[in-house]
Protein backbone atom coordinates (compact mmCIF):
# COMPACT_ATOMS: atom_id res chain seq x y z
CA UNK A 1 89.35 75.78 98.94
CA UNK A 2 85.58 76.89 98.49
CA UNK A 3 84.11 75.52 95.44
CA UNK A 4 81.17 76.54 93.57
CA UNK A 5 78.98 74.21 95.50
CA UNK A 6 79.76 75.74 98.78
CA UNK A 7 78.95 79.23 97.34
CA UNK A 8 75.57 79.41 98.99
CA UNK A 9 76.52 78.78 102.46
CA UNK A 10 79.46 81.76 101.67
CA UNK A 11 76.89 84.11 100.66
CA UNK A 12 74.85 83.30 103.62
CA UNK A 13 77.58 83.78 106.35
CA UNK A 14 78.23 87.67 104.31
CA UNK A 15 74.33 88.44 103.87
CA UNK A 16 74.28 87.44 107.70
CA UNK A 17 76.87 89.34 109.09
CA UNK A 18 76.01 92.35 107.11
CA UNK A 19 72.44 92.42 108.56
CA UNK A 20 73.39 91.11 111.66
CA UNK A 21 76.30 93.64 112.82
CA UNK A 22 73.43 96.50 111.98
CA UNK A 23 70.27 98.24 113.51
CA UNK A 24 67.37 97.23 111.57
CA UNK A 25 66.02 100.54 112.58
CA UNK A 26 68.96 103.06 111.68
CA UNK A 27 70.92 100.73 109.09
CA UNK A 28 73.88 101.65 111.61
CA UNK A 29 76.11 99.75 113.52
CA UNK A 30 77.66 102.26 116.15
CA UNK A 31 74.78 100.65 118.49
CA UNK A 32 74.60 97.51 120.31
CA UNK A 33 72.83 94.81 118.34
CA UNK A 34 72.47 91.24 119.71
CA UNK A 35 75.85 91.30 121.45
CA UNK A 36 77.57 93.11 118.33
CA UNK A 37 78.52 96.78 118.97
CA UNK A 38 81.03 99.18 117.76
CA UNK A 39 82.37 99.60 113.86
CA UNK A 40 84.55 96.71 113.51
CA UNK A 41 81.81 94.05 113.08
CA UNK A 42 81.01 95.11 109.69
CA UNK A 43 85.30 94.12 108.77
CA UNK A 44 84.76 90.86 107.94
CA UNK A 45 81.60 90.99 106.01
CA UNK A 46 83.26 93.64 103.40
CA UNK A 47 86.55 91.99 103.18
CA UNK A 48 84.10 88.99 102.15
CA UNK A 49 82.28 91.09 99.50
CA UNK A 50 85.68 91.68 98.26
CA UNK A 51 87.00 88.31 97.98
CA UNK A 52 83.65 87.56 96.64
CA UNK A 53 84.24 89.31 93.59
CA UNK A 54 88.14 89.91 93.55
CA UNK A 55 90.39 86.98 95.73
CA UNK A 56 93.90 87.06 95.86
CA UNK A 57 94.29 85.07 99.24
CA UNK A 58 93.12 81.77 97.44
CA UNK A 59 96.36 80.63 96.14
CA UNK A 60 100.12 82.60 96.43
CA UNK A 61 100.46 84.47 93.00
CA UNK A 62 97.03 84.22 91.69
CA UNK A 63 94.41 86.86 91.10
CA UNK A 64 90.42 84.91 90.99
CA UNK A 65 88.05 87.05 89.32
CA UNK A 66 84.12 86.88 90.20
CA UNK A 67 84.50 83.21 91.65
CA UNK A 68 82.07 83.34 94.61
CA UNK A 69 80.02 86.89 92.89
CA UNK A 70 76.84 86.87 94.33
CA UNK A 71 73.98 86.46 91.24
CA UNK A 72 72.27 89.24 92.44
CA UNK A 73 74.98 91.87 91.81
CA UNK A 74 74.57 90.55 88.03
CA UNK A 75 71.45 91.94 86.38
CA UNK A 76 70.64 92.27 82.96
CA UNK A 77 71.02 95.99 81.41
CA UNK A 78 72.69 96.93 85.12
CA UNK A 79 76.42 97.77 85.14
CA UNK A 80 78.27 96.41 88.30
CA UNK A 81 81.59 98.59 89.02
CA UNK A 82 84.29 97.59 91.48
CA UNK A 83 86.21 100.40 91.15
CA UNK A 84 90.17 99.99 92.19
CA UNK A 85 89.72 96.94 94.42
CA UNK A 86 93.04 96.90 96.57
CA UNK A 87 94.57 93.47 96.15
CA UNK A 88 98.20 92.51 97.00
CA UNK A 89 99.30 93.00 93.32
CA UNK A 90 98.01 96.41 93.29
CA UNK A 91 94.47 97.97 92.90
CA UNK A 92 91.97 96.51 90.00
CA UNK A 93 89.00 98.00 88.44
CA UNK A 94 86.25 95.75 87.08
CA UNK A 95 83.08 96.33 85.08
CA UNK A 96 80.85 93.99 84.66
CA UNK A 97 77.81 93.87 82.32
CA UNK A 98 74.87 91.71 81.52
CA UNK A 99 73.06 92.03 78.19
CA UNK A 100 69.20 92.68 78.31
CA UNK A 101 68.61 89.29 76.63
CA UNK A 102 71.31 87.83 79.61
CA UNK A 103 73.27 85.95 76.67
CA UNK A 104 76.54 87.80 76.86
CA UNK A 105 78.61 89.30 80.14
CA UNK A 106 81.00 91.85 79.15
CA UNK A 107 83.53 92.08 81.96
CA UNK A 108 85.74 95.11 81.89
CA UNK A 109 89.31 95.03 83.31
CA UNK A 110 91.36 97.29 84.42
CA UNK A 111 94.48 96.60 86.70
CA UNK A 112 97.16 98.62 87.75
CA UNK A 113 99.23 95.99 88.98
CA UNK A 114 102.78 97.00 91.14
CA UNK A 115 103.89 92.99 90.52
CA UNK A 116 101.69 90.74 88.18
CA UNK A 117 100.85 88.09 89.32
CA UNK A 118 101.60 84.61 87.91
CA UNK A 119 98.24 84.00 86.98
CA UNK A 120 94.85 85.70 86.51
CA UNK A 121 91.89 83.60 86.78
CA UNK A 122 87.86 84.87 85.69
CA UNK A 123 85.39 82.41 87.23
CA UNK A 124 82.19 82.57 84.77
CA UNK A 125 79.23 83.12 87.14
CA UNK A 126 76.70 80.60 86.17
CA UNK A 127 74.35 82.91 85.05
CA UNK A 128 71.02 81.09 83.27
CA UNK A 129 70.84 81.94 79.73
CA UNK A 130 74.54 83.14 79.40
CA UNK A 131 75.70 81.77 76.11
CA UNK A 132 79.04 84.25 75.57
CA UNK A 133 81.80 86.33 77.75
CA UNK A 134 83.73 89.16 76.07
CA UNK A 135 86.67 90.67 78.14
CA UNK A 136 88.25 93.87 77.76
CA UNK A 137 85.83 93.29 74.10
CA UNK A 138 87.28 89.83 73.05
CA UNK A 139 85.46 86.73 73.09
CA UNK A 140 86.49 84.60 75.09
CA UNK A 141 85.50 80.51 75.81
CA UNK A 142 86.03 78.76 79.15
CA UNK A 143 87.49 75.46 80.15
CA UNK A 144 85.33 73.83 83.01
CA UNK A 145 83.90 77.60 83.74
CA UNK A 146 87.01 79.18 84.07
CA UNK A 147 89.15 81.55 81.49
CA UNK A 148 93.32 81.65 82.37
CA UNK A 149 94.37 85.82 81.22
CA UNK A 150 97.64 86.31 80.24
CA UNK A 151 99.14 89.54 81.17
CA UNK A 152 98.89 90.38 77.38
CA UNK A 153 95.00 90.08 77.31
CA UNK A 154 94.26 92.03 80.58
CA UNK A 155 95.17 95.13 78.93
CA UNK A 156 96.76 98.17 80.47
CA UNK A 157 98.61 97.74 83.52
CA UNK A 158 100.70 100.34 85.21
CA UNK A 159 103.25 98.57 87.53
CA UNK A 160 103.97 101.64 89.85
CA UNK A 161 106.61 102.75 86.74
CA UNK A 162 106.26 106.36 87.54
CA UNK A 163 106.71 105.87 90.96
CA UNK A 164 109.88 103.68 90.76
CA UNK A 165 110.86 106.23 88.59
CA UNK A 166 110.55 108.63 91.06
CA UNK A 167 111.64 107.25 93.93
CA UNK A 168 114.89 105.95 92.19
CA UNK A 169 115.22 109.47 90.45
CA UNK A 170 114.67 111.57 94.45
C-alpha cells in the first residue's frame, strides 16, 4: 500500500510521465518523443491522476478520497472539480475548496453510486495551516488524518434506480 510518505516519489513518476510522453514544443504526444510515440503513453499517467484523487483499486469495497492529491491542485480561494470520476461503484463528483485564510477545506461530494461500497474513506491532505474540514457542509474531525463516511453522510446517491427500473420494467 502507498503511504503518505511515499507520496512524493508517486507524484514524481505522474509529473514525469505526463511531461515525458509529450512534445515540449507542441504539448502533443502523437509524435515520437525519447522512444515514446503514439496516444497510449499518456494512459497511465491519467489513470494515476485519478487514483490520485479518487482510488478504488486500494482495497476490495473501499472508495479513498484525496489520499495521494497532489498540494498543488489545492489552492486557497481556487475551487478544484472532479466532475463524475468513473470508479467501480459508479461515477463520483467532488469539489474541493480551500479558504483564503487556508484554515478550512470544504470538500463537496457527490456520488451516484450503482453498489455502495462498504466503506468510504477522505484522506485529509496535509495542507499547512488547515485547522477544519466540512463535508457536504458538516464539520467533520479526523482520526490519524483520515474521516470513515457512512453512506448516510455522503449525501445523495442514485444507485442506477431508474435504470433497474427500466430495464426490469422493458
Amino acid at each position: 500500500m502507498l503511504e503518505r510518505a511515499t507520496t512524493g516519489a508517486f507524484l514524481t513518476a505522474m509529473y514525469s510521465l505526463f511531461a515525458g510522453a509529450m512534445s515540449r514544443k507542441t504539448y502533443t504526444m502523437c509524435e515520437t518523443r525519447g522512444g515514446i510515440t503514439g496516444v497510449t503513453p499518456a494512459h497511465p499517467q491519467i489513470w494515476m491522476a485519478r487514483l490520485a484523487v479518487i482510488d478504488d483499486q486500494i482495497a476490495d469495497d473501499e472508495l479513498h478520497l484525496l489520499r495521494l492529491l497532489p498540494l498543488a491542485w489545492c489552492q486557497p480561494g481556487q475551487p478544484a472539480d472532479f466532475e463524475d470520476m468513473p470508479t467501480e461503484f459508479g461515477p463520483v463528483s467532488l469539489r474541493l475548496v480551500l479558504s483564503r485564510d487556508s484554515a478550512t477545506l470544504d470538500v463537496s461530494l457527490r456520488p451516484a453510486f450503482r453498489s455502495v461500497p462498504d466503506k468510504v474513506i477522505l484522506h485529509v491532505p496535509p495542507l499547512e495551516g488547515l485547522l477544519s474540514l466540512r463535508i457536504n457542509g458538516r464539520e467533520v474531525e479526523s482520526r490519524n488524518g483520515e474521516v470513515e463516511l457512512k453512506p448516510e453522510e455522503i449525501g445523495e446517491q442514485n444507485l442506477g434506480g431508474d435504470v433497474l427500473k427500466a430495464a426490469s420494467q422493458g
